[in-house]
C-alpha atoms as a PDB file:
ATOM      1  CA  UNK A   1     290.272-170.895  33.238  1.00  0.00           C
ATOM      2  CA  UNK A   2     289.324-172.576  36.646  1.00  0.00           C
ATOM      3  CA  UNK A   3     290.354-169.290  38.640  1.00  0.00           C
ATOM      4  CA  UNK A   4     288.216-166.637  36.897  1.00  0.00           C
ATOM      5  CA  UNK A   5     285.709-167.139  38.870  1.00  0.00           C
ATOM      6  CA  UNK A   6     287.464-166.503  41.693  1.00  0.00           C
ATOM      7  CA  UNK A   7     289.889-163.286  40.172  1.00  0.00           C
ATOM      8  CA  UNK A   8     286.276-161.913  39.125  1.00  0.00           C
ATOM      9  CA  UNK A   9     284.768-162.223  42.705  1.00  0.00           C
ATOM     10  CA  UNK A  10     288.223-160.983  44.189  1.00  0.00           C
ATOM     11  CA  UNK A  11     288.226-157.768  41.461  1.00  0.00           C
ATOM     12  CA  UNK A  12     284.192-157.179  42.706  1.00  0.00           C
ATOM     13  CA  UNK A  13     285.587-157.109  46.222  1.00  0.00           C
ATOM     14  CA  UNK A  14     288.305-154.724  45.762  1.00  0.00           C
ATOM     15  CA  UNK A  15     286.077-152.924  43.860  1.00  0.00           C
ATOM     16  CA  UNK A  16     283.637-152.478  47.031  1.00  0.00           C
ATOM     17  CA  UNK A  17     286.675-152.070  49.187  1.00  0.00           C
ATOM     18  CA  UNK A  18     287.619-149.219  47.292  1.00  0.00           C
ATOM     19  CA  UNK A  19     284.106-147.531  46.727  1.00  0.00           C
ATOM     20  CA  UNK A  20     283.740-147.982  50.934  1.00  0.00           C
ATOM     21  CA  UNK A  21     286.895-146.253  51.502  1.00  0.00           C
ATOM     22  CA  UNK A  22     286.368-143.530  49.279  1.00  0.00           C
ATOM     23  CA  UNK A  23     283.025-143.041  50.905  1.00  0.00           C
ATOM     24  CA  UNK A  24     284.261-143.287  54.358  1.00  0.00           C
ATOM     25  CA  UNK A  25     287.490-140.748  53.630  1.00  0.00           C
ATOM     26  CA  UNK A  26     284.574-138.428  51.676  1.00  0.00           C
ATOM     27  CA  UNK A  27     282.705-138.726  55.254  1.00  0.00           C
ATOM     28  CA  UNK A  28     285.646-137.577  56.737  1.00  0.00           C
ATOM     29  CA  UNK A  29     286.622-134.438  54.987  1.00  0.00           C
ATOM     30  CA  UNK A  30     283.284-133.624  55.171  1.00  0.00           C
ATOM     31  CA  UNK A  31     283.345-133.798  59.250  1.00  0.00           C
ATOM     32  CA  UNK A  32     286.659-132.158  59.201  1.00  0.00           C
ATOM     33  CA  UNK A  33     285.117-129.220  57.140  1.00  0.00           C
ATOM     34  CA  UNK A  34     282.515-128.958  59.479  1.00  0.00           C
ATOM     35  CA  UNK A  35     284.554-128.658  62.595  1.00  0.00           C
ATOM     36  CA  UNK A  36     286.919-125.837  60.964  1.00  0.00           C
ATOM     37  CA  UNK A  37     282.927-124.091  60.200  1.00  0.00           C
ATOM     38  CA  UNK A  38     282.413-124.192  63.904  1.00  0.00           C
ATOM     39  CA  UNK A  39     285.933-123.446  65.030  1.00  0.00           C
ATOM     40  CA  UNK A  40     285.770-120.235  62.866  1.00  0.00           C
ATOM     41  CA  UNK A  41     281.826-119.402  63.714  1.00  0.00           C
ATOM     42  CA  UNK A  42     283.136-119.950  67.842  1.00  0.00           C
ATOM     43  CA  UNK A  43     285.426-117.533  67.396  1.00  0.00           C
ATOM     44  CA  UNK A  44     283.211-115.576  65.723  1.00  0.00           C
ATOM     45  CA  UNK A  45     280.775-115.626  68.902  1.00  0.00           C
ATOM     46  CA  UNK A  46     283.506-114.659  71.102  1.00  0.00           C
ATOM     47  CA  UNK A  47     283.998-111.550  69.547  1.00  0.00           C
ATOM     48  CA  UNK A  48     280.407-110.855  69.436  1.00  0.00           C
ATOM     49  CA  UNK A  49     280.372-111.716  73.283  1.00  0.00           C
ATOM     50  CA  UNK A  50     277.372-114.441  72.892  1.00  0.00           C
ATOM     51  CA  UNK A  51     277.924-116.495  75.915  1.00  0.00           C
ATOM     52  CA  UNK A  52     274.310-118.533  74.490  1.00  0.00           C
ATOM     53  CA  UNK A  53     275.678-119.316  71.107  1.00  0.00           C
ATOM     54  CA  UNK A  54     279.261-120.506  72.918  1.00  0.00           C
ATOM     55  CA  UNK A  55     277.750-122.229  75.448  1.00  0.00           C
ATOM     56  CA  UNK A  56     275.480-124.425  73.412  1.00  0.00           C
ATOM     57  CA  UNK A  57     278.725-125.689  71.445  1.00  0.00           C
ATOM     58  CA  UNK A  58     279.943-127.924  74.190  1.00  0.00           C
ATOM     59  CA  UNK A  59     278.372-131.143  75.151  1.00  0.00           C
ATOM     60  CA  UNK A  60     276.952-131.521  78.237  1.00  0.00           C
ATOM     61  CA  UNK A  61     279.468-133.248  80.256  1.00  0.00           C
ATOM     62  CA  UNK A  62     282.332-131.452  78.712  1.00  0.00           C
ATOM     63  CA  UNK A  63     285.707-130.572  80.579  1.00  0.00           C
ATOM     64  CA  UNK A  64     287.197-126.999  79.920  1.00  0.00           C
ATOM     65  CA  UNK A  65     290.996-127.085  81.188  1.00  0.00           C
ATOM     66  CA  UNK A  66     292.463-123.940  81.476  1.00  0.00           C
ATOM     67  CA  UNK A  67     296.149-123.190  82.266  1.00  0.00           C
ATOM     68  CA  UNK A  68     296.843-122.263  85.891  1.00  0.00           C
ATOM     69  CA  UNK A  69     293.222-122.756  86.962  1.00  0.00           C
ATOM     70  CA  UNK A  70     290.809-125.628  88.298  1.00  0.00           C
ATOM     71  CA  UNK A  71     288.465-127.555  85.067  1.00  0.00           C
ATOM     72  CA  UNK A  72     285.086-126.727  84.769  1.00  0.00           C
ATOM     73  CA  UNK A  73     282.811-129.225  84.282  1.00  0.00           C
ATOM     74  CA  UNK A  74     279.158-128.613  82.915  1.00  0.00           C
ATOM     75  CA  UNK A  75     277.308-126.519  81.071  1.00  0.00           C
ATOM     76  CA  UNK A  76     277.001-124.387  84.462  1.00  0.00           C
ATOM     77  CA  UNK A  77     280.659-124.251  85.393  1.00  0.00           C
ATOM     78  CA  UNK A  78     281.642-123.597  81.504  1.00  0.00           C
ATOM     79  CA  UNK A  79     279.181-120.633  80.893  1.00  0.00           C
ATOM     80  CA  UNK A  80     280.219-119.216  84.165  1.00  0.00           C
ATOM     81  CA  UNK A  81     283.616-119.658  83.190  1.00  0.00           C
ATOM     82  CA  UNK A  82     282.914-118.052  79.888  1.00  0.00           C
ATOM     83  CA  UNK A  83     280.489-115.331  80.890  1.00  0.00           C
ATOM     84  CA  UNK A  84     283.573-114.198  83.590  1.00  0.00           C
ATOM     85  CA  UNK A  85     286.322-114.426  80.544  1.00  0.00           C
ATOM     86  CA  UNK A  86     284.313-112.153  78.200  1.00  0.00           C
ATOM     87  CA  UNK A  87     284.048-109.089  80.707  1.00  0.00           C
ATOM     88  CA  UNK A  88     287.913-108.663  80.137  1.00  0.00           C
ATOM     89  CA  UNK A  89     288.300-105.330  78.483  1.00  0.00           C
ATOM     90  CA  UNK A  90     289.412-105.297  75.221  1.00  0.00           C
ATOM     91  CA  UNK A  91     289.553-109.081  74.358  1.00  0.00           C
ATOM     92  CA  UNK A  92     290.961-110.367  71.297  1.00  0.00           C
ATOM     93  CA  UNK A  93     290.736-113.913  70.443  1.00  0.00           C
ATOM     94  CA  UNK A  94     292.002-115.921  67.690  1.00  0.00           C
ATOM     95  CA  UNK A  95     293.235-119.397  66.775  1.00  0.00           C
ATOM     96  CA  UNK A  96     294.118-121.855  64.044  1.00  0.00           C
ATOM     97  CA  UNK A  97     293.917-125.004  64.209  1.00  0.00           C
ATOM     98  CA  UNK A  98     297.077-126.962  62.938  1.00  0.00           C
ATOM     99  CA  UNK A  99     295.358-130.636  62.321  1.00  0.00           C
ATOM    100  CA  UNK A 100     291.751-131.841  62.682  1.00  0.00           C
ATOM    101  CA  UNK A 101     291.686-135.640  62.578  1.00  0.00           C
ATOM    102  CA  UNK A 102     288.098-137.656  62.617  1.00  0.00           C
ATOM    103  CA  UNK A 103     289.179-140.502  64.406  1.00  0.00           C
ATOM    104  CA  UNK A 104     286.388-142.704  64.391  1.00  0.00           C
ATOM    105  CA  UNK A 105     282.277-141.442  62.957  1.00  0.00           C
ATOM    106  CA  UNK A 106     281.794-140.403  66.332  1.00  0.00           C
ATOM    107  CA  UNK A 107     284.958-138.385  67.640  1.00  0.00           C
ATOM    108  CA  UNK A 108     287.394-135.823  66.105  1.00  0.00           C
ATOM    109  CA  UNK A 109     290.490-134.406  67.433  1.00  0.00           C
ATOM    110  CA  UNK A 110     291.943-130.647  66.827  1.00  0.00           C
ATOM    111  CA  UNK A 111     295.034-128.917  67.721  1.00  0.00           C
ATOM    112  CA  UNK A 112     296.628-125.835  66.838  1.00  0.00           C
ATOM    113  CA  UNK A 113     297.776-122.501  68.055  1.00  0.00           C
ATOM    114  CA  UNK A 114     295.908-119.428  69.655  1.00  0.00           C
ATOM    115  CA  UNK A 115     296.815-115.502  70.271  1.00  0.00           C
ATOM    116  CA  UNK A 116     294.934-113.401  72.607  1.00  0.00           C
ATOM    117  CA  UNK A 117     294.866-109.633  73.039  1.00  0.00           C
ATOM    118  CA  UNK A 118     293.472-107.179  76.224  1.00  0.00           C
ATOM    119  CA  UNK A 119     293.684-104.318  77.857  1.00  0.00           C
ATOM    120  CA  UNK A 120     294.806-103.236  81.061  1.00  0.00           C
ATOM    121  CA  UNK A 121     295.676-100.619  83.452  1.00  0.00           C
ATOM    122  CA  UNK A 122     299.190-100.979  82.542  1.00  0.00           C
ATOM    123  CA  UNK A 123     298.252-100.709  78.712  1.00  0.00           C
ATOM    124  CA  UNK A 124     297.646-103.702  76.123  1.00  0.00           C
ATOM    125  CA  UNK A 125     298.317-107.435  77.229  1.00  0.00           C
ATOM    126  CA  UNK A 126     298.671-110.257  75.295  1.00  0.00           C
ATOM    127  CA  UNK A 127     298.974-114.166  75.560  1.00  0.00           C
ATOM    128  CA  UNK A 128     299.925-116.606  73.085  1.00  0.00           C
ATOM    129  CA  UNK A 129     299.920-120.601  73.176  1.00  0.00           C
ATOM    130  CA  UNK A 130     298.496-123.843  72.093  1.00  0.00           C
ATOM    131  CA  UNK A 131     295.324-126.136  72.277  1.00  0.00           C
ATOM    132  CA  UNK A 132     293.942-129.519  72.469  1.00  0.00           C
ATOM    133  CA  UNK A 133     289.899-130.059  71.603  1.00  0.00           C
ATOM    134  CA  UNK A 134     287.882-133.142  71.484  1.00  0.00           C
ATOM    135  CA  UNK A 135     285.141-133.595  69.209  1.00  0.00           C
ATOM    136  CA  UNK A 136     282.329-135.773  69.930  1.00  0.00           C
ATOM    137  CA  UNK A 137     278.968-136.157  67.543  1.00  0.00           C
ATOM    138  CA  UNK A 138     276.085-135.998  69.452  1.00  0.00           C
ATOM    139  CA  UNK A 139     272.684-136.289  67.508  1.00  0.00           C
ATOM    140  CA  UNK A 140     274.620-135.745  64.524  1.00  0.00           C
ATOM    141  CA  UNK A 141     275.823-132.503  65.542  1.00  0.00           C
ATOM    142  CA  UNK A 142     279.815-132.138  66.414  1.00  0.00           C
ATOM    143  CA  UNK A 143     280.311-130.977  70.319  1.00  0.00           C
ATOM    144  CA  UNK A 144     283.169-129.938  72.371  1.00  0.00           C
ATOM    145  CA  UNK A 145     283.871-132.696  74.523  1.00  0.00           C
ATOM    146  CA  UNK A 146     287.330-131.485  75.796  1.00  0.00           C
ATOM    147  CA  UNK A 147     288.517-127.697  75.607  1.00  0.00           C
ATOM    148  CA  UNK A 148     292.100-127.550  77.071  1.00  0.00           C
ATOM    149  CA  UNK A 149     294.255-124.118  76.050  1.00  0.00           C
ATOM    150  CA  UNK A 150     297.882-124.504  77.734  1.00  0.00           C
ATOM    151  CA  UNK A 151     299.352-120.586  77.340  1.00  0.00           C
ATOM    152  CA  UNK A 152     302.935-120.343  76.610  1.00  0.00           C
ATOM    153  CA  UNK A 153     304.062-118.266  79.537  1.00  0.00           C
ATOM    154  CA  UNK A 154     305.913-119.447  82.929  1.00  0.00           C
ATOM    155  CA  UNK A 155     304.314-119.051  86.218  1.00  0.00           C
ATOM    156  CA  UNK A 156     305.005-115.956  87.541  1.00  0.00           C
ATOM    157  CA  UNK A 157     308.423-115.846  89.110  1.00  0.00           C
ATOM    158  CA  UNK A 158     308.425-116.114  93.023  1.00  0.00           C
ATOM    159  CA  UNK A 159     309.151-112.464  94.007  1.00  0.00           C
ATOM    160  CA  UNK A 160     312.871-111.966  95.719  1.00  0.00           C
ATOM    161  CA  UNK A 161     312.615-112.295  99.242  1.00  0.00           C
ATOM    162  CA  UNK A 162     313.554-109.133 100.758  1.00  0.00           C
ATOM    163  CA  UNK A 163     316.862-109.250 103.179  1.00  0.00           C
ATOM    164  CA  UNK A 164     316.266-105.845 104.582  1.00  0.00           C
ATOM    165  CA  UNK A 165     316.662-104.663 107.731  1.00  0.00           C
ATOM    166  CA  UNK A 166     313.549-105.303 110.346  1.00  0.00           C
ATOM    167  CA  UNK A 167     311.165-102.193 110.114  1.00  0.00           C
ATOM    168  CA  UNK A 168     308.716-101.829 112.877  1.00  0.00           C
ATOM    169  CA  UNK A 169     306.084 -99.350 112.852  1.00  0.00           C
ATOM    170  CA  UNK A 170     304.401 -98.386 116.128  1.00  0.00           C
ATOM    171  CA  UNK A 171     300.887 -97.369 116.054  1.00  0.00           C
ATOM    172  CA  UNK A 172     300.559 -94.281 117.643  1.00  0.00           C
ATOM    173  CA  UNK A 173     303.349 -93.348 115.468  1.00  0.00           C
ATOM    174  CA  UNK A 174     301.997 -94.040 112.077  1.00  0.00           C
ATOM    175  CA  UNK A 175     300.750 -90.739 109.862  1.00  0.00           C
ATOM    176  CA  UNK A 176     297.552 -90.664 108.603  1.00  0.00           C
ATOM    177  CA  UNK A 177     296.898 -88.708 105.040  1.00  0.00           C
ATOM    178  CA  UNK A 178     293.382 -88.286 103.179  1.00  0.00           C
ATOM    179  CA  UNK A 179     292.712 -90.788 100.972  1.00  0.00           C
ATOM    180  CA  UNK A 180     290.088 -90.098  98.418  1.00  0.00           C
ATOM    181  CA  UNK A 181     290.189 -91.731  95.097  1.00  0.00           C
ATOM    182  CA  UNK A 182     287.768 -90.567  91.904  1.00  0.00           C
ATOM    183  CA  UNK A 183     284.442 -91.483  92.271  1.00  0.00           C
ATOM    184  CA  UNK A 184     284.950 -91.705  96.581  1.00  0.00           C
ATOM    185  CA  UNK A 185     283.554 -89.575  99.557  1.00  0.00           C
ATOM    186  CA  UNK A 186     286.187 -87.743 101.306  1.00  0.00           C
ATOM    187  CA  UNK A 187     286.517 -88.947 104.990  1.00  0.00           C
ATOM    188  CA  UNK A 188     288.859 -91.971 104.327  1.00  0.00           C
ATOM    189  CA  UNK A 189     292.821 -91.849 105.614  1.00  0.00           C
ATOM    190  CA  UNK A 190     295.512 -93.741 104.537  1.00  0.00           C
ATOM    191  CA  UNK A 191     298.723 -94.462 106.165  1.00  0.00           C
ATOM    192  CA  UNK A 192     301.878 -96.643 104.551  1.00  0.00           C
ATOM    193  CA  UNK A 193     303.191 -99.418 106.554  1.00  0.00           C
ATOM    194  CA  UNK A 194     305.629-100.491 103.871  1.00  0.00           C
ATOM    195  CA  UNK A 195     306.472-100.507 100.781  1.00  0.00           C
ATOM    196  CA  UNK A 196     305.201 -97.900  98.375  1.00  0.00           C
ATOM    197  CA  UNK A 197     301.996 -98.572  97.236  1.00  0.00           C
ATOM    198  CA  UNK A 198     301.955 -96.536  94.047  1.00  0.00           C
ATOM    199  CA  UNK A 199     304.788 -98.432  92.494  1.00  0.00           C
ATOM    200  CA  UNK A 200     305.394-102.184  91.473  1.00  0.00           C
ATOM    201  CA  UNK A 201     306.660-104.474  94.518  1.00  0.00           C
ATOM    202  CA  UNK A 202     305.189-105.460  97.942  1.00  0.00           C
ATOM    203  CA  UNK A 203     303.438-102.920 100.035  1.00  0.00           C
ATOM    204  CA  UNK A 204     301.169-102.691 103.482  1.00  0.00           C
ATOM    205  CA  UNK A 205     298.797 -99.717 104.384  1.00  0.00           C
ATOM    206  CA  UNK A 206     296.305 -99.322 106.536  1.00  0.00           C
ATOM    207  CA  UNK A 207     292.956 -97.283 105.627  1.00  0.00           C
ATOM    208  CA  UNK A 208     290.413 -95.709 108.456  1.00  0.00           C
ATOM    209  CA  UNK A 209     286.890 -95.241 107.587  1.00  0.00           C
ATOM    210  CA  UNK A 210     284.782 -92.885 109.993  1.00  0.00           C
ATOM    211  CA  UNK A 211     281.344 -94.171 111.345  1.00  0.00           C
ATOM    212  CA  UNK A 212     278.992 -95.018 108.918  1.00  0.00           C
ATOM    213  CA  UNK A 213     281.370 -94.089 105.910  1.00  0.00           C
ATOM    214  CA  UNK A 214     280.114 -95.759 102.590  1.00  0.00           C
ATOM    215  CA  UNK A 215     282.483 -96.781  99.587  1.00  0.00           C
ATOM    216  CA  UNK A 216     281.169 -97.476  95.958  1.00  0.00           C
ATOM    217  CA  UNK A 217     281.639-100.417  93.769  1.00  0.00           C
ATOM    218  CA  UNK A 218     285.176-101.088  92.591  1.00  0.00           C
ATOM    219  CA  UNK A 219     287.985-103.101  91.932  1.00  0.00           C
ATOM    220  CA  UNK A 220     292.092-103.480  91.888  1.00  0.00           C
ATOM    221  CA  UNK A 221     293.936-104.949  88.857  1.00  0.00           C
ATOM    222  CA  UNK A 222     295.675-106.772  91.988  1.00  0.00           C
ATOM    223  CA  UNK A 223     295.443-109.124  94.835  1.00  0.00           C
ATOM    224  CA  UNK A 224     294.286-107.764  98.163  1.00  0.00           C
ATOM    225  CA  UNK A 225     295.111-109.278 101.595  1.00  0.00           C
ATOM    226  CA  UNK A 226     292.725-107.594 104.113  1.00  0.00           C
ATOM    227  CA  UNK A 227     292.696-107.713 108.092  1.00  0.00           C
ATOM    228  CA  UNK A 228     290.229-106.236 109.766  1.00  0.00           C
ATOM    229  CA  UNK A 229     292.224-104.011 112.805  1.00  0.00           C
ATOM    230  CA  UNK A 230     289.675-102.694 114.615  1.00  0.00           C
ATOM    231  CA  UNK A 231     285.758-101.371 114.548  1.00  0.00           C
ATOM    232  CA  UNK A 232     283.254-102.979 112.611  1.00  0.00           C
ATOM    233  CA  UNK A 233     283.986-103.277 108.868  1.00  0.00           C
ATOM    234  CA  UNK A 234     281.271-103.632 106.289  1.00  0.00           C
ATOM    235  CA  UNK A 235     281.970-105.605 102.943  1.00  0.00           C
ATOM    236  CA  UNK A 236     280.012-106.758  99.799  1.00  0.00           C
ATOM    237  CA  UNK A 237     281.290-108.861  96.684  1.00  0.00           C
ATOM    238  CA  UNK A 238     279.299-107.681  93.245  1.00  0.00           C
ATOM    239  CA  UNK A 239     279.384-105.664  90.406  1.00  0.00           C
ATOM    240  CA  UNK A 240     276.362-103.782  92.423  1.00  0.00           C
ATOM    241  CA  UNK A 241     275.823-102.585  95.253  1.00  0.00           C
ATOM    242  CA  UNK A 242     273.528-104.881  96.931  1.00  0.00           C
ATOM    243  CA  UNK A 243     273.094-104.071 100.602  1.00  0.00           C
ATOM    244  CA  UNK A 244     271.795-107.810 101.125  1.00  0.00           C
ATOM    245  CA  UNK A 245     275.526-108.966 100.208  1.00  0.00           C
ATOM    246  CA  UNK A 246     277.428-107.172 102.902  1.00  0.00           C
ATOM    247  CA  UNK A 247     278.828-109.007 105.530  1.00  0.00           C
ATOM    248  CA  UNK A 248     279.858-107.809 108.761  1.00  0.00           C
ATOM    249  CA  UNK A 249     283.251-107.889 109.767  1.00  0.00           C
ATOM    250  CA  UNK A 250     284.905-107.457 113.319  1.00  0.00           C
ATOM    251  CA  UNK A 251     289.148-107.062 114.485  1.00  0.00           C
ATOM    252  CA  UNK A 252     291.512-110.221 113.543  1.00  0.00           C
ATOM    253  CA  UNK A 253     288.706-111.208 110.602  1.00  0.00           C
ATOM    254  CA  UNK A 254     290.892-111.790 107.388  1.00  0.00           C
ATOM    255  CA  UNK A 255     289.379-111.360 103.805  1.00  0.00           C
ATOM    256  CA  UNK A 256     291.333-112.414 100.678  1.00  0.00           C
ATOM    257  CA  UNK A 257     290.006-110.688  97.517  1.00  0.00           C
ATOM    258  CA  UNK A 258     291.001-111.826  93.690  1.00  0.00           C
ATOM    259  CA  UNK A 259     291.788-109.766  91.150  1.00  0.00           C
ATOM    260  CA  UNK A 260     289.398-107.812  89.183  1.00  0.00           C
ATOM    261  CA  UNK A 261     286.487-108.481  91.742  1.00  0.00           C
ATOM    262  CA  UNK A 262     284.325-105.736  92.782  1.00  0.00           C
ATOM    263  CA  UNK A 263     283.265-105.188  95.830  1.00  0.00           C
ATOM    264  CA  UNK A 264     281.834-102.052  98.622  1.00  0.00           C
ATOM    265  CA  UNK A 265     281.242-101.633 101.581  1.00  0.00           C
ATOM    266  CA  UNK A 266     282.132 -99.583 104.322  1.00  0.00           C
ATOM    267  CA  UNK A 267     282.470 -99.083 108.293  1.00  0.00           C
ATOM    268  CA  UNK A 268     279.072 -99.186 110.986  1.00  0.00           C
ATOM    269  CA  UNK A 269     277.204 -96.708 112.329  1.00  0.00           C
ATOM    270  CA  UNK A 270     278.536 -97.159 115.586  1.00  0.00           C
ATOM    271  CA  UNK A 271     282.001 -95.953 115.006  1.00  0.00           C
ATOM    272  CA  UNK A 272     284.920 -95.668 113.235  1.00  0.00           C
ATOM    273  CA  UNK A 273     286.553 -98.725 111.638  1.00  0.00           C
ATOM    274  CA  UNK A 274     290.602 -99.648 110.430  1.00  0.00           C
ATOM    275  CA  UNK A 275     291.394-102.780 107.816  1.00  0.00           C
ATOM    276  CA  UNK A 276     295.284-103.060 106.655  1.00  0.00           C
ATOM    277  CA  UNK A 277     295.861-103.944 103.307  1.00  0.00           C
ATOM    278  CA  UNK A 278     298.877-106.217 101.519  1.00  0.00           C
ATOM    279  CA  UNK A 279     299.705-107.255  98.241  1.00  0.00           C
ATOM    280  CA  UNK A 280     301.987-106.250  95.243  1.00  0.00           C
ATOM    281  CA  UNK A 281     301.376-102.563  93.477  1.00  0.00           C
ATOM    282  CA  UNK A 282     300.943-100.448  91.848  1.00  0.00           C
ATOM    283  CA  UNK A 283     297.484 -99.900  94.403  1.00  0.00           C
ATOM    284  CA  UNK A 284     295.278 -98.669  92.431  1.00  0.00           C
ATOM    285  CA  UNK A 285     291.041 -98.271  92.322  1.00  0.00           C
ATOM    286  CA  UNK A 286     288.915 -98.459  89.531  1.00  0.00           C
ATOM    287  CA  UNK A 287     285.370 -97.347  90.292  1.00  0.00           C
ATOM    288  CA  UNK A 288     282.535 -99.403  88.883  1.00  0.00           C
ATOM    289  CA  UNK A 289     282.370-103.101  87.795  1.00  0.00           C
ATOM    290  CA  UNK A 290     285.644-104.872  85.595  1.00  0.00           C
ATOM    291  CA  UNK A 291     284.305-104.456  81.850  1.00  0.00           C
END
């Protein structure tokens, strides 16, 4: 009867042993619950476009890694970034999360799958792909730590490179059309270098602006590569048309602008002004500020 003692005090211990791992894997479904609340009420704030209530759910020093694009770090960088991704017409945002682990009282891990609907010129787009979050408690509230969506499509193919014949196009031969898109001031020509600018593939044109010709706010789904060829060229980046953001342009002065950034602008007083344009079509302008 010598070890009872001892089976007693090695029952009691088990007994605790137990009783603290049922409390800690209680803790943890609870934390787990609570992320999938705020998984579900983020998505929630997307669609109701409150760049606040997002914002807030990230810690302070948290990392958002986006495919194809450079992290942003900070609340600044991250409600810039999200305040930017929420003007895109038509967004539709969803995701489900495939495991949420709480590694440790402090730090959780999520993964799982997202879909994402919009609209553009061309009609609806969509994306699809997968995610990696990290959880950290902070003040006993759970934080985004680490946001990092990878989408599931390649890199856009490099475009065949075109074996044609050479095509050079002397100036005082080119032919000059009006060019006046909804929304614009007639005055403004247009004249094709290459390509056809109204269809998919590579194109150059040149537009002229007469003297003090104004243009209004706008935007291309597309890239544009601008030159300035001659005369004074006026150009503003904003969704309004703020005449202390224009910046004066003169010949050989190159300006690449992103997609979906609006801009205006227009040519000096003084005289008439040319830029030449290159990128991939269709061309197209949308008056007004990307939604």
């Amino acid at each position: 009867m010598r070890y009872t003692p001892r089976i007693s005090a090695l029952t009691a211990l088990a007994a605790i042993g137990i009783a603290m791992l049922a409390s800690a894997a209680s803790g943890q479904t609870k934390d787990e619950q609570a992320i999938r609340a705020l998984s579900m009420q983020w998505q929630r704030d997307i669609a109701a476009q409150n760049v606040d209530k997002i914002t807030a759910l990230y810690a302070p020093d948290a990392i958002v890694m986006m495919s194809h694009t450079q992290p942003a770090r900070g609340t600044t960088a991250i409600r810039g970034q999200w305040a930017e991704g929420l003007k895109t017409p038509g967004l539709d945002l969803h995701w489900t999360p495939t495991r949420i682990e709480v590694v440790s009282p402090t730090v959780a891990t999520e993964y799982g799958t997202y879909t994402e609907s919009f609209d553009t010129p061309q009609g609806k787009g969509t994306d699809t792909g997968s995610y990696v979050t990290i959880w950290r408690k902070i003040n006993g509230k759970w934080r985004v730590a680490l946001d990092a969506p990878v989408t599931s499509k390649p890199l856009p193919t490099a475009a065949p490179m075109d074996m044609g014949e050479t095509q050079p196009v002397m100036g005082s031969a080119l032919t000059w059309g009006d060019f006046t898109p909804p929304g614009f001031d007639p005055g403004m020509k247009l004249a094709v270098l290459h390509g056809d600018p109204g269809k998919p593939g590579a194109y150059t044109v040149r537009l002229q602006f007469p003297a003090g010709y104004r243009f209004p706010v706008h935007w291309h789904p597309g890239a544009e590569n601008l030159t300035v060829v001659s005369g004074t060229f006026l150009l503003g980046m904003g969704n309004t048309a703020d005449a202390n953001a224009i910046k004066t342009y003169t010949a050989g002065d190159y300006i690449y602008i992103p997609p979906r950034h609006a801009h205006f602008g227009g040519s000096a007083a003084e005289g008439p002004s040319v830029i030449q344009l290159h990128g991939q079509g269709p061309f197209q302008v949308i008056v007004g500020a990307p939604k």
